[in-house]
PDB file of N, CA and C in Angstrom:
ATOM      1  N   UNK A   1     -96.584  56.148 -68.058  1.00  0.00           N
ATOM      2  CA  UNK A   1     -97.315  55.674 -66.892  1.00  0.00           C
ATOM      3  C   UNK A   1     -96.918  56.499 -65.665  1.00  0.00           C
ATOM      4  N   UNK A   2     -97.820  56.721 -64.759  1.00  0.00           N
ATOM      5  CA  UNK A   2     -97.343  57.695 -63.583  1.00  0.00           C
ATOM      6  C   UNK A   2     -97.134  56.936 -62.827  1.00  0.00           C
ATOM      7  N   UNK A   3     -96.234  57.260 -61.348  1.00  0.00           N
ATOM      8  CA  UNK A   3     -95.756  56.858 -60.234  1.00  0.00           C
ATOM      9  C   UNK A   3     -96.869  56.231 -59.355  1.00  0.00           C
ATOM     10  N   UNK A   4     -96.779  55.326 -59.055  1.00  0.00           N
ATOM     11  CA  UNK A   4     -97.481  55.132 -57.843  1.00  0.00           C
ATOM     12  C   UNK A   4     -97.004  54.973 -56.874  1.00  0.00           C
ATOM     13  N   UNK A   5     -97.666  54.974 -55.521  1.00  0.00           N
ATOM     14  CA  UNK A   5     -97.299  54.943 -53.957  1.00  0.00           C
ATOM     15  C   UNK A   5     -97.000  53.105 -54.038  1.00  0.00           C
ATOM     16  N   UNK A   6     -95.922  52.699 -53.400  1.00  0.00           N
ATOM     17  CA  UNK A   6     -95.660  50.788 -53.302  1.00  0.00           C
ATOM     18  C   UNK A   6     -95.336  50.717 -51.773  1.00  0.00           C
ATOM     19  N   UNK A   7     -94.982  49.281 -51.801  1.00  0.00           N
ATOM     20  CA  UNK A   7     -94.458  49.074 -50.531  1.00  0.00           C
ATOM     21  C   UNK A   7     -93.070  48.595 -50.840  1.00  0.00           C
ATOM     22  N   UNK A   8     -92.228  48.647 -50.262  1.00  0.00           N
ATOM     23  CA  UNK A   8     -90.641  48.978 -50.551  1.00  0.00           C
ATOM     24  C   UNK A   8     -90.553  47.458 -50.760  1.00  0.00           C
ATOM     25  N   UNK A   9     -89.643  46.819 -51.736  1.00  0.00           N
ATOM     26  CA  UNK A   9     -89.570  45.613 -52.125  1.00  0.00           C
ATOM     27  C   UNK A   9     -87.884  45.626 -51.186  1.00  0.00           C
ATOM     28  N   UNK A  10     -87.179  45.007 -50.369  1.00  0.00           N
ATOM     29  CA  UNK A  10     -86.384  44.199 -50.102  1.00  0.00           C
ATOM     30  C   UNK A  10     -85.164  44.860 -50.972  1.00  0.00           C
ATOM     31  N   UNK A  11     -85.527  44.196 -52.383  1.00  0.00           N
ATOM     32  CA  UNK A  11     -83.759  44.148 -52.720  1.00  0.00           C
ATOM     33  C   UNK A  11     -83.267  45.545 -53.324  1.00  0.00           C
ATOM     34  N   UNK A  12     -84.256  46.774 -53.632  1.00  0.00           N
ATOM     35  CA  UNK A  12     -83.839  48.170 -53.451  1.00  0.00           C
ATOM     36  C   UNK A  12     -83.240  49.041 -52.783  1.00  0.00           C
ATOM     37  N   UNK A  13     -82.421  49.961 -52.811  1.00  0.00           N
ATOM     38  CA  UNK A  13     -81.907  50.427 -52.308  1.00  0.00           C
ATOM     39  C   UNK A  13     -82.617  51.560 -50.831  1.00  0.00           C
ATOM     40  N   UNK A  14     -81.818  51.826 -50.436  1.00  0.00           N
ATOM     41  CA  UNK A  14     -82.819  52.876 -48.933  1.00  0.00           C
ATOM     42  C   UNK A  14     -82.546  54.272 -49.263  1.00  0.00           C
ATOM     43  N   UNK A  15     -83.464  54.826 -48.905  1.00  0.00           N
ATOM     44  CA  UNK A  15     -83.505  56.548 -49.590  1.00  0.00           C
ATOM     45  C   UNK A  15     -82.880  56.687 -48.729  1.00  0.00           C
ATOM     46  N   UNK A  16     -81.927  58.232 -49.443  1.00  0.00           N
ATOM     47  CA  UNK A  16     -81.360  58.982 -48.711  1.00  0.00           C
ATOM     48  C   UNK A  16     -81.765  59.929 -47.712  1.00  0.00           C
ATOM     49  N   UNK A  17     -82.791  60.174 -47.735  1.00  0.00           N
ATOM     50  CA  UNK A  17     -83.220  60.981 -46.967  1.00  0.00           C
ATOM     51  C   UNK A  17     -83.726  60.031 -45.911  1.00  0.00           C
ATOM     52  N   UNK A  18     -84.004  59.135 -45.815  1.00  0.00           N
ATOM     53  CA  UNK A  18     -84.396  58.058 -44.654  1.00  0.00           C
ATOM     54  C   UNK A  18     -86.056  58.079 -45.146  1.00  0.00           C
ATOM     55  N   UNK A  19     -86.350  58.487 -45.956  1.00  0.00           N
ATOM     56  CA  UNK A  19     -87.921  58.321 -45.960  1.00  0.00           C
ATOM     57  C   UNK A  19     -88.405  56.780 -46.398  1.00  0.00           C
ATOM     58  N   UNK A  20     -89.970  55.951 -45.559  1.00  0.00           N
ATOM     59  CA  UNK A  20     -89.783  55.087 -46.059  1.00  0.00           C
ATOM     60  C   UNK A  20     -91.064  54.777 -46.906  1.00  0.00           C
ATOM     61  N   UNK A  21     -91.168  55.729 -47.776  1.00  0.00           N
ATOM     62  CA  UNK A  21     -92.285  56.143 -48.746  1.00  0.00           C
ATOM     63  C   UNK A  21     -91.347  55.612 -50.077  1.00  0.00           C
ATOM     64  N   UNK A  22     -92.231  54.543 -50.578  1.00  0.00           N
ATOM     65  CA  UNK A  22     -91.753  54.451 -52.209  1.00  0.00           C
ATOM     66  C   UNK A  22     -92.763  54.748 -53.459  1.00  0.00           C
ATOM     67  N   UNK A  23     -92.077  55.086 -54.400  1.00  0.00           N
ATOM     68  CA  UNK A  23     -93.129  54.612 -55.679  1.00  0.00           C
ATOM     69  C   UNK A  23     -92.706  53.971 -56.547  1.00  0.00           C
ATOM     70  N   UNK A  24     -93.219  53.702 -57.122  1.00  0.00           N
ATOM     71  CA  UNK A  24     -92.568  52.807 -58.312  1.00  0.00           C
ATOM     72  C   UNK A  24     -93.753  52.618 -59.921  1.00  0.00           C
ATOM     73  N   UNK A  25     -92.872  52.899 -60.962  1.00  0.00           N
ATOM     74  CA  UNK A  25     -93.221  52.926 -62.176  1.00  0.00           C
ATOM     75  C   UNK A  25     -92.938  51.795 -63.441  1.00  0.00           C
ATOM     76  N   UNK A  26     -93.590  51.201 -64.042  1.00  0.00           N
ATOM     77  CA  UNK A  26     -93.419  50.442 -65.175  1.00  0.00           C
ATOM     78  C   UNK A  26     -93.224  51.239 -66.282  1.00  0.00           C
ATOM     79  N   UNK A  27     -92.261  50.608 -66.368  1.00  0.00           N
ATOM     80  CA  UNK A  27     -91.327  50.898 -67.868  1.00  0.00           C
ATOM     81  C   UNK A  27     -90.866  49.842 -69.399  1.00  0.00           C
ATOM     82  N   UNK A  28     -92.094  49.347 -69.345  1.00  0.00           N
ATOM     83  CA  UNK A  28     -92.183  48.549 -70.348  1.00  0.00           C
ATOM     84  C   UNK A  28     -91.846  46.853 -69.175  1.00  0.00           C
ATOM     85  N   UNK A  29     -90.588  45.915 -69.536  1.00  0.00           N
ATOM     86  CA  UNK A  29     -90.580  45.028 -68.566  1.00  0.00           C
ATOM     87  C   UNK A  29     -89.897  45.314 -67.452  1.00  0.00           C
ATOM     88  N   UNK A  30     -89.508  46.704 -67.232  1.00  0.00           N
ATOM     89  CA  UNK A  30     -88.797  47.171 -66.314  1.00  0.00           C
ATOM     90  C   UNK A  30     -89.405  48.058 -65.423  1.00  0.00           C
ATOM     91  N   UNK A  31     -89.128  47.705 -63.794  1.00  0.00           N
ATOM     92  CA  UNK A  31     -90.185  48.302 -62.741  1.00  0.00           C
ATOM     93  C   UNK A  31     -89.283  49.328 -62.116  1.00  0.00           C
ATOM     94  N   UNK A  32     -89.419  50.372 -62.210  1.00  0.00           N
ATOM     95  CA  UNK A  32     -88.317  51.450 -61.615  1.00  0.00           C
ATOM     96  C   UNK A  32     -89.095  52.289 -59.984  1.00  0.00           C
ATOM     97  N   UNK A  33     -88.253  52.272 -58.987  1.00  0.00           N
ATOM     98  CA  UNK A  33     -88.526  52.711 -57.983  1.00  0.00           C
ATOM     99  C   UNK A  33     -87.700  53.916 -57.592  1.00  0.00           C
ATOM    100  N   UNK A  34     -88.568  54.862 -56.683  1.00  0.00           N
ATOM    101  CA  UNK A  34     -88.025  56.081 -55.900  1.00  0.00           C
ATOM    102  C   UNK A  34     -88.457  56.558 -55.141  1.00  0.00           C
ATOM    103  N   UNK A  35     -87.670  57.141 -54.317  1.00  0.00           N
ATOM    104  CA  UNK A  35     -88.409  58.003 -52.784  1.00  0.00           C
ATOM    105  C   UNK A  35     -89.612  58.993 -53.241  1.00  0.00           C
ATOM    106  N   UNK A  36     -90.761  58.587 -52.670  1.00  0.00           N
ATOM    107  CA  UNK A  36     -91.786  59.676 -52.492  1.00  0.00           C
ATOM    108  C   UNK A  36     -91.620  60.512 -52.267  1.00  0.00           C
ATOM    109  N   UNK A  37     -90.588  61.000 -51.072  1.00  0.00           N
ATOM    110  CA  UNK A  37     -90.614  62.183 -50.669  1.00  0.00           C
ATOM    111  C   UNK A  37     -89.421  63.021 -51.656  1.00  0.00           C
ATOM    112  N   UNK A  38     -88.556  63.043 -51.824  1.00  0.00           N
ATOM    113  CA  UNK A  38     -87.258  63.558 -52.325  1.00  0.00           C
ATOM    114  C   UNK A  38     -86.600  63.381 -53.914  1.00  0.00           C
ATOM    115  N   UNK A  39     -87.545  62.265 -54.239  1.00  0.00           N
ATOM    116  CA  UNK A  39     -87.178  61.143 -55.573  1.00  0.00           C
ATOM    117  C   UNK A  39     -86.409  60.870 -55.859  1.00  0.00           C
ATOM    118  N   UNK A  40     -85.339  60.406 -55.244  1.00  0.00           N
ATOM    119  CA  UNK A  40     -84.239  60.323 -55.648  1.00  0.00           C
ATOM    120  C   UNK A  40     -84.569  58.372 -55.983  1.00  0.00           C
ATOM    121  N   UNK A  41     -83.747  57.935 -57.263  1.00  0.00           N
ATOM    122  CA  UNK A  41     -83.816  56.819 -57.723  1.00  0.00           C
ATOM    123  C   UNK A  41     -83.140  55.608 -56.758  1.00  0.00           C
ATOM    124  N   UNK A  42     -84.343  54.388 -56.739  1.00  0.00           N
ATOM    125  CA  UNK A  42     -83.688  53.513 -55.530  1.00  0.00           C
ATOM    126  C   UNK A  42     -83.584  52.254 -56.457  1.00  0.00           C
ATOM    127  N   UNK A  43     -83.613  52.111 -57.947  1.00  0.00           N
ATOM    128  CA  UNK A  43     -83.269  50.846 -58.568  1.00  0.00           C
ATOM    129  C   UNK A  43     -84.842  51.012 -59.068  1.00  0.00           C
ATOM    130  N   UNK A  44     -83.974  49.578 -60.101  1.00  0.00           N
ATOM    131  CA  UNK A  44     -85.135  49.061 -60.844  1.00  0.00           C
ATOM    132  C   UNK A  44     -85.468  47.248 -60.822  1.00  0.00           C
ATOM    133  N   UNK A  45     -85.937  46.546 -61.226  1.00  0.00           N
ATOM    134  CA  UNK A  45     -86.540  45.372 -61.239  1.00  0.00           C
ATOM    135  C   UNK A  45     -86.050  45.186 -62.292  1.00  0.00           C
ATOM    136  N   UNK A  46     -86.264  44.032 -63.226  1.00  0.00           N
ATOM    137  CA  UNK A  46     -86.784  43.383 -64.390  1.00  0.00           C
ATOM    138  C   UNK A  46     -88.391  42.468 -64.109  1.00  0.00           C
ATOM    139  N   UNK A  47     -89.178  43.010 -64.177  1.00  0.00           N
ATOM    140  CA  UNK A  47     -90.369  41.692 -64.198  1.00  0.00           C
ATOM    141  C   UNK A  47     -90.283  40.924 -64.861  1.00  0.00           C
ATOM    142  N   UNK A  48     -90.508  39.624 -64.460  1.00  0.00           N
ATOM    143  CA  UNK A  48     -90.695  38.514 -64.763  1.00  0.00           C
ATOM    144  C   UNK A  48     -89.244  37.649 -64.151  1.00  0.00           C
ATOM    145  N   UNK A  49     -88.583  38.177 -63.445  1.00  0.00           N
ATOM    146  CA  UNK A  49     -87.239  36.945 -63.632  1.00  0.00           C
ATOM    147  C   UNK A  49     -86.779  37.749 -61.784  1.00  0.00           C
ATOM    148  N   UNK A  50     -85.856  36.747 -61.275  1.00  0.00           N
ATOM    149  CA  UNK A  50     -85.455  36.652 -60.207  1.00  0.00           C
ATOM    150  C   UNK A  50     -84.034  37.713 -59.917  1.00  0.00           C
ATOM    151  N   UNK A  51     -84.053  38.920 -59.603  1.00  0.00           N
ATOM    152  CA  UNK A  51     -82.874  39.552 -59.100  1.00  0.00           C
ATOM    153  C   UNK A  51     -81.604  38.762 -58.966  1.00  0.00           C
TER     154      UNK A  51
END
């Protein structure tokens, strides 16, 4: 599945580069996020259940 453009969920981490562009990808039940600009990895989710 490819990246898409999101809106930054809260309990992820903040890019290093200060950018506040995210994307984020499904990975089966797992939602993985990263900086648009730089990609560096900002966490992942589990869907369906509460952080």
């Amino acid at each position: 599945m490819e990246w898409t453009r999101t809106s930054v969920p809260s309990i992820v981490n903040a890019c290093e580069c200060g950018s506040d562009k995210v994307e984020a990808r499904a990975d089966g039940l797992v939602k993985l996020y990263r900086c648009a600009e730089c990609h560096t990895s900002l966490g992942d989710l589990t869907m369906g259940r509460e952080p």
